[in-house]
C-alpha atoms as a PDB file:
ATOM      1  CA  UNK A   1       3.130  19.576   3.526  1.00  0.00           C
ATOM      2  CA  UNK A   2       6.922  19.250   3.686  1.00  0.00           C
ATOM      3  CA  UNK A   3       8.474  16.898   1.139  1.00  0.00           C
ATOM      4  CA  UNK A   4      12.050  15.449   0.085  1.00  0.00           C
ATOM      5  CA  UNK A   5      13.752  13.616  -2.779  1.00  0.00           C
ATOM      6  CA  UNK A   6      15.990  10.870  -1.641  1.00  0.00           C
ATOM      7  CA  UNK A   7      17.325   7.646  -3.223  1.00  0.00           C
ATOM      8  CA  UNK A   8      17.388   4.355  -1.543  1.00  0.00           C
ATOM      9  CA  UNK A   9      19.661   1.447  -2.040  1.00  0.00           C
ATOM     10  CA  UNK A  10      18.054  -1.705  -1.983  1.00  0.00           C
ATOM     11  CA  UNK A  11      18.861  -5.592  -2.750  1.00  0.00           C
ATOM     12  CA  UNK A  12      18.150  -4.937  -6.289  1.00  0.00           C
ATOM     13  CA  UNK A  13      19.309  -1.180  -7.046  1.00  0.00           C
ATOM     14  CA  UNK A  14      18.716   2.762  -6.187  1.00  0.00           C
ATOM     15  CA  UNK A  15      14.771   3.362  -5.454  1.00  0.00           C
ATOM     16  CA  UNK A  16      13.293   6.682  -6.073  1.00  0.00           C
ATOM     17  CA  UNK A  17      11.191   8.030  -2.907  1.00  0.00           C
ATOM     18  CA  UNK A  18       9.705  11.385  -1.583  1.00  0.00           C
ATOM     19  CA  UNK A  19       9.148  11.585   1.753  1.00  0.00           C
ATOM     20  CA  UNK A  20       6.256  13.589   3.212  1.00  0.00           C
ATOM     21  CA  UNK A  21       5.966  14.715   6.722  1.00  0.00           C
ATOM     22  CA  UNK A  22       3.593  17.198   8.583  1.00  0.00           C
ATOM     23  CA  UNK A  23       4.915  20.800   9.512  1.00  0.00           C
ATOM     24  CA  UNK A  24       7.022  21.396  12.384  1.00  0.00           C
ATOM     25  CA  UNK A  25       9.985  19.036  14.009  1.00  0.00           C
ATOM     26  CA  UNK A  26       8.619  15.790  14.411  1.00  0.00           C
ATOM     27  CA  UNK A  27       9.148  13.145  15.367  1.00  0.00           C
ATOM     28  CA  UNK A  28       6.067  11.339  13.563  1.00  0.00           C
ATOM     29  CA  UNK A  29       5.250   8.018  13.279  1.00  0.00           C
ATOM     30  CA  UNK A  30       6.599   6.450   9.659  1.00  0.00           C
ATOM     31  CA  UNK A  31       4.607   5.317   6.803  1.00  0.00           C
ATOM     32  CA  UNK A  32       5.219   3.843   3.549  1.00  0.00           C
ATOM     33  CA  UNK A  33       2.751   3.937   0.970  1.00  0.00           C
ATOM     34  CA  UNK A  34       2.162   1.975  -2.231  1.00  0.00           C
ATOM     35  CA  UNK A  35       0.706   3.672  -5.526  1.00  0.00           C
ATOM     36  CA  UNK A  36      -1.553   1.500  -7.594  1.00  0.00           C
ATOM     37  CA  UNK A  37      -0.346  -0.401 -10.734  1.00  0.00           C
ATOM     38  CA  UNK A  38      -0.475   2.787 -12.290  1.00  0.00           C
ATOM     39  CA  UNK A  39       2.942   3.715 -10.287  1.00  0.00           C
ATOM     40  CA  UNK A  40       4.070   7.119  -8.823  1.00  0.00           C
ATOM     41  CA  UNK A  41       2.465   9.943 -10.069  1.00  0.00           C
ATOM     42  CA  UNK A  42       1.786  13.666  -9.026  1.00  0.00           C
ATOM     43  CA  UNK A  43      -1.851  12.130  -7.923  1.00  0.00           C
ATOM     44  CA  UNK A  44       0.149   9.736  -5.372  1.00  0.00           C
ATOM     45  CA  UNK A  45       2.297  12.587  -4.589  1.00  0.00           C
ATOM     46  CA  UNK A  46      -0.922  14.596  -3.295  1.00  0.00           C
ATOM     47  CA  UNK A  47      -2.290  11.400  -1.837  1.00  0.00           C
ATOM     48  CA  UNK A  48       1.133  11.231   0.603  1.00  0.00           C
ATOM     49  CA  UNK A  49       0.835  14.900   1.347  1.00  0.00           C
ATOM     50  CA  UNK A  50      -2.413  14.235   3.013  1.00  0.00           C
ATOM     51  CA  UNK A  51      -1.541  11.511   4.850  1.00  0.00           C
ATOM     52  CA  UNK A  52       1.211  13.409   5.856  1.00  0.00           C
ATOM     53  CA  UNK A  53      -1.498  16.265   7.336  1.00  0.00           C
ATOM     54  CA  UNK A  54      -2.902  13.515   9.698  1.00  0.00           C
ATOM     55  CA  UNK A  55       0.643  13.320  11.485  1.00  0.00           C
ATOM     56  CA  UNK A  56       2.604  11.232   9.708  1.00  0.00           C
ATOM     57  CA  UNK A  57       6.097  10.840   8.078  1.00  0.00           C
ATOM     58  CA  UNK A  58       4.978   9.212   4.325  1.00  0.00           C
ATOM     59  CA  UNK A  59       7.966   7.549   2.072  1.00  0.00           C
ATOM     60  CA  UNK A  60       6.033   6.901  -1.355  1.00  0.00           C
ATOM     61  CA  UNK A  61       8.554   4.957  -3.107  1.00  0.00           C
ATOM     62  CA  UNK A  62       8.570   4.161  -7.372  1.00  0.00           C
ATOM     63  CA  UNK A  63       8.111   0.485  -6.876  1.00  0.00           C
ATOM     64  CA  UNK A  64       8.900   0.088 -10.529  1.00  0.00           C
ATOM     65  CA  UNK A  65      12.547   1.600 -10.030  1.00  0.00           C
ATOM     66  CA  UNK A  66      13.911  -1.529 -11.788  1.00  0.00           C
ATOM     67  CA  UNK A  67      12.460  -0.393 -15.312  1.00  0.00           C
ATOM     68  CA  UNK A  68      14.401   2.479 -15.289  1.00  0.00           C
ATOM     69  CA  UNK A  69      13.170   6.091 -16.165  1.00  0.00           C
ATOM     70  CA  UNK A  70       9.804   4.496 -17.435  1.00  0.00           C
ATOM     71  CA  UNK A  71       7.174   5.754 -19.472  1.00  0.00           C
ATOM     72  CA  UNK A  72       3.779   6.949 -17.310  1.00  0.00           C
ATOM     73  CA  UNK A  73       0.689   5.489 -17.629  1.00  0.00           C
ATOM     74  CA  UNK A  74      -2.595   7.488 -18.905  1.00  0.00           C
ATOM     75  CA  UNK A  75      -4.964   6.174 -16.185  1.00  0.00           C
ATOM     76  CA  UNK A  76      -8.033   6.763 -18.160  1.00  0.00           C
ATOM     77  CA  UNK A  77      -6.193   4.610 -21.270  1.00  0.00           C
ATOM     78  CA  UNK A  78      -4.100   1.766 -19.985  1.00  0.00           C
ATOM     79  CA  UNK A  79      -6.665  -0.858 -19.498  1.00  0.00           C
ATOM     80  CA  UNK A  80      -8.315  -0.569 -23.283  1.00  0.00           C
ATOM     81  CA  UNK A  81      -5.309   0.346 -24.732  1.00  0.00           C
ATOM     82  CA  UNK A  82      -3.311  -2.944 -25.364  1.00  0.00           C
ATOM     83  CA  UNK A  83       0.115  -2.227 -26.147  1.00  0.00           C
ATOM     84  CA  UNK A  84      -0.172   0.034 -22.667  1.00  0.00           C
ATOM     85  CA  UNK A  85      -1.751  -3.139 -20.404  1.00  0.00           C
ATOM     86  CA  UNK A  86       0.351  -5.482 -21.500  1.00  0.00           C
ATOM     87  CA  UNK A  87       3.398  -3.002 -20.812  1.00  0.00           C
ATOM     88  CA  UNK A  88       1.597  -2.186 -17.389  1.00  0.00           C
ATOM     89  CA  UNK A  89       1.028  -6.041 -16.341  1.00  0.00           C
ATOM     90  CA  UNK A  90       4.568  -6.918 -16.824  1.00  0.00           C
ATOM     91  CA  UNK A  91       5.897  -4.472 -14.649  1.00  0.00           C
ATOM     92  CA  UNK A  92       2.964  -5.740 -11.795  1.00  0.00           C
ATOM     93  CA  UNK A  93       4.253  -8.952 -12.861  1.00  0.00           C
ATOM     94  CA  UNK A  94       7.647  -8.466 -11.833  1.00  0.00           C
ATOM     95  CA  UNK A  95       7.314  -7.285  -8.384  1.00  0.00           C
ATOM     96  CA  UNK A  96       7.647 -10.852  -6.979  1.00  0.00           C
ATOM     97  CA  UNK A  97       6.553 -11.066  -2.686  1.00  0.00           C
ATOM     98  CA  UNK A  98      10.457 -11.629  -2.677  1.00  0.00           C
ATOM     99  CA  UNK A  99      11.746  -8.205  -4.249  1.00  0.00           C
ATOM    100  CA  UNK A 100       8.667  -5.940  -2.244  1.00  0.00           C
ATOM    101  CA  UNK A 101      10.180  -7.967   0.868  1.00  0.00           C
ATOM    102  CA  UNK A 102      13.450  -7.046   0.013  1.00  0.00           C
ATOM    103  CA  UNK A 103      12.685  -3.143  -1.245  1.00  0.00           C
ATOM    104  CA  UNK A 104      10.365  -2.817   2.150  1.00  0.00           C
ATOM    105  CA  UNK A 105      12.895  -3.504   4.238  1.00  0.00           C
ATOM    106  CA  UNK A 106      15.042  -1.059   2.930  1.00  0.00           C
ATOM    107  CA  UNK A 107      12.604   1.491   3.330  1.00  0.00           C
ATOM    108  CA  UNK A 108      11.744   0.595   6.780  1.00  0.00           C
ATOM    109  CA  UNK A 109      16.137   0.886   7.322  1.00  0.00           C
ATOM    110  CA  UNK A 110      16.042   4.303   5.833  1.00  0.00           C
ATOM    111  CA  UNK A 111      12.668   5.915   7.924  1.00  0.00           C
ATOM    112  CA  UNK A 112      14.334   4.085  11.157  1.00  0.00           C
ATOM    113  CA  UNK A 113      17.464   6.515  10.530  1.00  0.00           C
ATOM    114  CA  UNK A 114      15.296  10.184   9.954  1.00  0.00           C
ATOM    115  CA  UNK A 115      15.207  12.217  12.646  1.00  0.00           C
ATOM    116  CA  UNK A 116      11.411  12.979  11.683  1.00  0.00           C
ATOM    117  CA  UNK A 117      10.363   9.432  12.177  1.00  0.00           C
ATOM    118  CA  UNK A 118       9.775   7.886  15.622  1.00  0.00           C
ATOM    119  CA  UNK A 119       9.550   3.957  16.611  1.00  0.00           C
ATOM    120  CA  UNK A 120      10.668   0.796  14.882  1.00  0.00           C
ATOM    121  CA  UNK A 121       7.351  -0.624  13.555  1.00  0.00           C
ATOM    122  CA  UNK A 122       5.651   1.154  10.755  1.00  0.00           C
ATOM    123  CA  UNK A 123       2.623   1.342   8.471  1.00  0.00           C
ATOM    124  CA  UNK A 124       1.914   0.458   5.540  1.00  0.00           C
ATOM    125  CA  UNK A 125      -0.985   1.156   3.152  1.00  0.00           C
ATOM    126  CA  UNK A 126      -1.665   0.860  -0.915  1.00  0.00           C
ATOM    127  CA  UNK A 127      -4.213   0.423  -3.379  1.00  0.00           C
ATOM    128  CA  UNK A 128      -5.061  -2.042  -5.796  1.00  0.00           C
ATOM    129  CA  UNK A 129      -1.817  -3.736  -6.097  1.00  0.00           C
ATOM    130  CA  UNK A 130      -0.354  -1.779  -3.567  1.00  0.00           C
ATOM    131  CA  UNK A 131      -3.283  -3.465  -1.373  1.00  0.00           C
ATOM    132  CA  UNK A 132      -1.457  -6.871  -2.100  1.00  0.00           C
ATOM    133  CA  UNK A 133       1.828  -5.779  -1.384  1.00  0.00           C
ATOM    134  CA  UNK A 134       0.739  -4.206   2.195  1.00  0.00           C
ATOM    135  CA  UNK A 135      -1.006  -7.102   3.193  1.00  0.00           C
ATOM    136  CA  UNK A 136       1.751  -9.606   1.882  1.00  0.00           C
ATOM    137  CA  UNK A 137       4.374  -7.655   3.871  1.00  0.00           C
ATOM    138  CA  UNK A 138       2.564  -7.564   7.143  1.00  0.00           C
ATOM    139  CA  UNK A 139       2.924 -11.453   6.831  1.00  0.00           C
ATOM    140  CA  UNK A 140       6.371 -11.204   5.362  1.00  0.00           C
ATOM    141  CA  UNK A 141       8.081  -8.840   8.019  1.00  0.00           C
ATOM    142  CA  UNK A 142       6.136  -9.011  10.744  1.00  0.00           C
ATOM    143  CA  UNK A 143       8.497  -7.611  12.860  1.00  0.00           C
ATOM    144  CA  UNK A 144       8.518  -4.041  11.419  1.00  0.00           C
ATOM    145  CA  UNK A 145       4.801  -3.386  10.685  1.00  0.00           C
ATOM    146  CA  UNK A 146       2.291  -2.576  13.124  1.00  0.00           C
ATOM    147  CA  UNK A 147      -0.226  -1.411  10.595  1.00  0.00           C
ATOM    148  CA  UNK A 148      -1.330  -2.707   7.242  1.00  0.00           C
ATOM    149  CA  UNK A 149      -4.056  -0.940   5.159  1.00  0.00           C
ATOM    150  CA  UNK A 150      -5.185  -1.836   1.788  1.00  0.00           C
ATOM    151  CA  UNK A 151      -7.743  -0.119  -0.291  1.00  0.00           C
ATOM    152  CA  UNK A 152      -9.464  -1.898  -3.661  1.00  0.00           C
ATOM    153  CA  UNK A 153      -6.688  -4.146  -3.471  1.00  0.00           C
ATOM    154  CA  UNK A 154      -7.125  -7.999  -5.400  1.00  0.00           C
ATOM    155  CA  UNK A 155      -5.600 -10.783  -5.117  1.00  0.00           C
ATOM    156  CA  UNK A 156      -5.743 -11.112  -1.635  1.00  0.00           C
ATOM    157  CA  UNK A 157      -6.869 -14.404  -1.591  1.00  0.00           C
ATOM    158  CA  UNK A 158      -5.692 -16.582  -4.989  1.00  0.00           C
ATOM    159  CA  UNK A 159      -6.656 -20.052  -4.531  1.00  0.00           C
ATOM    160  CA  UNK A 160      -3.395 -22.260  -5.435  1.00  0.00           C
ATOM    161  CA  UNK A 161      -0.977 -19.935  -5.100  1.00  0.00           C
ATOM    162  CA  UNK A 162       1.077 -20.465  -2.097  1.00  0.00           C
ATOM    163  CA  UNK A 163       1.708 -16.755  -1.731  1.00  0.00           C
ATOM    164  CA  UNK A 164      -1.450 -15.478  -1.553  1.00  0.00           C
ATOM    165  CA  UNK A 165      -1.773 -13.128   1.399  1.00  0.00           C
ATOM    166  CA  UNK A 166      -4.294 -14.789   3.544  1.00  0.00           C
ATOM    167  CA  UNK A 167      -1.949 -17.804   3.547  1.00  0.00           C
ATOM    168  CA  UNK A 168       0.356 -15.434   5.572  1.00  0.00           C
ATOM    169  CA  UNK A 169      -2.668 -14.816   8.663  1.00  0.00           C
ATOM    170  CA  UNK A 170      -0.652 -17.219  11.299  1.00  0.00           C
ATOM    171  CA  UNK A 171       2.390 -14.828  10.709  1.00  0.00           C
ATOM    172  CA  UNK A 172       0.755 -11.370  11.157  1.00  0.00           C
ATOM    173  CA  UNK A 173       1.421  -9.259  14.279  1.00  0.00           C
ATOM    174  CA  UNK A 174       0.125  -5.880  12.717  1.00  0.00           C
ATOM    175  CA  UNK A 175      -3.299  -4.854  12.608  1.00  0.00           C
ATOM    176  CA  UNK A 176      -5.021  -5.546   9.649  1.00  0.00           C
ATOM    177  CA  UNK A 177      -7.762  -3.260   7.430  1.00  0.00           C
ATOM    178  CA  UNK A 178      -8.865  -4.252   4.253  1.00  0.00           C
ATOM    179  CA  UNK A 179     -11.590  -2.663   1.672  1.00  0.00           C
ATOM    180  CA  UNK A 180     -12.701  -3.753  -1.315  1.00  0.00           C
ATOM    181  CA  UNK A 181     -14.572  -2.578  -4.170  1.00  0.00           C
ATOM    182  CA  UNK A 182     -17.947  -3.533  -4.981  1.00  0.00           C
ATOM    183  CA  UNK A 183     -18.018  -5.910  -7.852  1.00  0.00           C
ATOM    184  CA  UNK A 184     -14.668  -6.434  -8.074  1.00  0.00           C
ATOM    185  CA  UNK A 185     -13.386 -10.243  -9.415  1.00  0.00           C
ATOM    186  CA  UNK A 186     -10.119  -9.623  -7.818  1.00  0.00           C
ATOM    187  CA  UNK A 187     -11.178  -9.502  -4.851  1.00  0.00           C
ATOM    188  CA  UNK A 188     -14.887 -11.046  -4.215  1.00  0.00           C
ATOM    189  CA  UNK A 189     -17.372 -10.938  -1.037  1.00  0.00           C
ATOM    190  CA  UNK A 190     -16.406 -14.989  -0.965  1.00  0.00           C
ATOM    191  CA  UNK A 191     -12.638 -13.984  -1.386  1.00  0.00           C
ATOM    192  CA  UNK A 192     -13.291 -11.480   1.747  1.00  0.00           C
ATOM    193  CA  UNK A 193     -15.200 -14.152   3.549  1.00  0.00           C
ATOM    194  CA  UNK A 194     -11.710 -16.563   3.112  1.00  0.00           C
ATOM    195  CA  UNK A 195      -9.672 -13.649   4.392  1.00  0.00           C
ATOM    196  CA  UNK A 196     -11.833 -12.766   7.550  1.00  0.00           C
ATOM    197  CA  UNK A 197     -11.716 -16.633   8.128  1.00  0.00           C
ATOM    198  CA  UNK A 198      -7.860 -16.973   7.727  1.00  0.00           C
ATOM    199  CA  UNK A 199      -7.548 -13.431  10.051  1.00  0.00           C
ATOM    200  CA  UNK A 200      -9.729 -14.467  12.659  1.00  0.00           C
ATOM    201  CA  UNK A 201      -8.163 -18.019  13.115  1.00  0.00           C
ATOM    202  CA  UNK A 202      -4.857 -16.223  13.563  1.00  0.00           C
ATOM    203  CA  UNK A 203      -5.809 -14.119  16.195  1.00  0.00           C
ATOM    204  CA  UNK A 204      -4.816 -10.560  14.198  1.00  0.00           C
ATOM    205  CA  UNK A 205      -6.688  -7.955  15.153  1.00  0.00           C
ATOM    206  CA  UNK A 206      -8.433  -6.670  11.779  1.00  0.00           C
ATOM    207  CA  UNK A 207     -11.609  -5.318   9.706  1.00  0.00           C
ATOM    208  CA  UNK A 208     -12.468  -6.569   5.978  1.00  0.00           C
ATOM    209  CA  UNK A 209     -15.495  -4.819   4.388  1.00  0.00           C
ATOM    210  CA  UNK A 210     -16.739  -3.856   1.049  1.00  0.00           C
ATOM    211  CA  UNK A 211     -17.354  -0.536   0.277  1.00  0.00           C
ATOM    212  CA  UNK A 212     -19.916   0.356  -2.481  1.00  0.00           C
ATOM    213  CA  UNK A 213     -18.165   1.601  -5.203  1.00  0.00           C
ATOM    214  CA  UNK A 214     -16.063   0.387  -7.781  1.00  0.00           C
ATOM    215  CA  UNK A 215     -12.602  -0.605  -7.845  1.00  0.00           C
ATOM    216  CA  UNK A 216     -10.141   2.259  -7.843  1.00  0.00           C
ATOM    217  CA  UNK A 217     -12.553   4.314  -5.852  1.00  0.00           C
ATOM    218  CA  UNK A 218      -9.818   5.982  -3.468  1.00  0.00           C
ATOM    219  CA  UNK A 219      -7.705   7.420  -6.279  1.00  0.00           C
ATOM    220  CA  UNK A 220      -8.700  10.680  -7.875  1.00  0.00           C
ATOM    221  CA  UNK A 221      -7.435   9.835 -11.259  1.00  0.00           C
ATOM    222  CA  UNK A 222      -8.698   6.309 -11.793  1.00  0.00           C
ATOM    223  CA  UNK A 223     -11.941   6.480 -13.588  1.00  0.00           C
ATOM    224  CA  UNK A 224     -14.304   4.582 -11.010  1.00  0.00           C
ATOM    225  CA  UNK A 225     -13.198   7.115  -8.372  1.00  0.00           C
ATOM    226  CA  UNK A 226     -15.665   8.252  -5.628  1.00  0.00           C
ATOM    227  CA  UNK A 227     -15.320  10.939  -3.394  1.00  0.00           C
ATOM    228  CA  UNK A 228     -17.717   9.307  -0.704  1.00  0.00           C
ATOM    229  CA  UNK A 229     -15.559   6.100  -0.809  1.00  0.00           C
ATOM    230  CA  UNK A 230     -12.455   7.998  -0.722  1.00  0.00           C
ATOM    231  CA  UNK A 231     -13.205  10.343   2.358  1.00  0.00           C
ATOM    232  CA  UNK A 232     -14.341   6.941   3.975  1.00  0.00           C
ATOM    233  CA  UNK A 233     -11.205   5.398   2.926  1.00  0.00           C
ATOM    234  CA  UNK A 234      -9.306   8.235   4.607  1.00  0.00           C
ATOM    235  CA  UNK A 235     -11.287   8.396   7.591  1.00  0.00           C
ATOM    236  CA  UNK A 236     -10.385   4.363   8.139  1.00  0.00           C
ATOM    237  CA  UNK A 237      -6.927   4.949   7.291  1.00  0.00           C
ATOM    238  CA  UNK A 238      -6.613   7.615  10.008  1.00  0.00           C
ATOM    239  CA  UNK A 239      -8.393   5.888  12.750  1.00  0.00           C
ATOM    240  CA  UNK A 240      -6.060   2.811  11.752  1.00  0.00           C
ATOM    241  CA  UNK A 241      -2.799   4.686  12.385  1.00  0.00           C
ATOM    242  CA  UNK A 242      -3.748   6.642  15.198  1.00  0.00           C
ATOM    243  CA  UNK A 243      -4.871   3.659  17.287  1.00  0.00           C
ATOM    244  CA  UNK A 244      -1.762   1.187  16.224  1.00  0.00           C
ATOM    245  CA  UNK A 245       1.437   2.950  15.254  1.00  0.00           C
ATOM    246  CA  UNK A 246       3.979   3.759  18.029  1.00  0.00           C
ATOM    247  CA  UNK A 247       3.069   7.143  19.619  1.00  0.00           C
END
């Protein structure tokens, strides 16, 4: 698929981004999509590509932009290795719901303004913590999301924390998907239980399920991926866009 390099100016700086789109003239409907805590990397880049193939225009932004020209993460490494984790949780740490807010709608300003990208509502997806950050924005900027989609994402539900993303239901006006991983303590069957709850009371149109396989199960180079998960994962995220993006 068709790519670019561009830079985006947002509240806190210039964000790296590629932007994917199908072949041929467009115009598609526009994406963003959010890497896992292991950032942007040529797995991601693949990951966008495809999405791309299904009809889309996909911006995969470097979320971690403010750190610079940062060091990559070895996926198979960073959680047992602890000078890498604790480097890795302070950059998750330190994208607060107000800077992803702030970065999103920046994106969302610079796919409204591409000739390849149709509509003024877009989607959003991501994984693990880019799970979070979809769901959190669908509450945050309701106005310019008609589609959120998160995949082994945790902390969906954080009991005390008044931005937890199920707090955010009575604000939603995209539809909703959410799946977790099996066994995962960031995101429980009780924490999906809350979330359905919170969802359904607000009216949003949505689906929250488990699959059965571990967390990180939709990203080639984590170590609990799985290929059935994944192709489910990108079945869901198709039939998600097609039926509520602007066509």
């Amino acid at each position: 698929m068709p790519s670019i390099n561009a830079t985006i100016d947002t509240p806190d700086g210039a964000c790296p981004v590629t932007l994917h789109t199908p072949n041929g003239t467009g115009p598609w409907s526009g994406v963003v999509m959010f890497p896992d805590a292991g950032g942007v990397r040529p797995t991601f880049q693949e990951m966008a590509a495809r999405l791309a193939g299904f009809g889309h225009a996909v911006l995969l932004p470097d979320v971690y932009y403010r750190d610079g020209d940062w060091e990559p993460f070895d996926m198979g490494t960073v959680f047992t290795d602890e000078a890498a984790r604790k480097r890795l949780f302070g950059m998750i740490s330190s994208l607060t719901p107000e800077r992803v807010a702030g970065d999103a709608g920046a994106f969302f300003d610079f796919l409204a303004g591409r000739p390849e990208v149709r509509g003024d509502r877009f989607g959003v997806c991501g994984y693990c913590m880019g799970g979070r950050i979809s769901v959190t924005l669908a509450g945050l900027l309701p106005d310019r999301i008609a589609a959120a989609g998160s995949f082994h994402g945790g902390g969906l539900v954080v009991d005390g924390d008044d931005a937890s993303p199920h707090l955010l239901a009575d604000r939603m006006t995209a539809t909703i998907y959410v799946a977790g991983a099996e066994n995962d303590k960031s995101f429980t069957t009780e924490h999906a239980e809350t979330l359905e709850k919170a969802l359904t009371a607000a009216g949003v149109t949505h689906t929250v399920e488990i699959y059965p396989a571990g967390h990180g199960f939709a990203v080639p180079d984590n170590v609990p991926y799985d290929e059935e998960a994944a192709e489910r994962h990108w079945i869901a995220l198709q039939e998600l866009f097609e039926t509520a993006l602007p066509s």
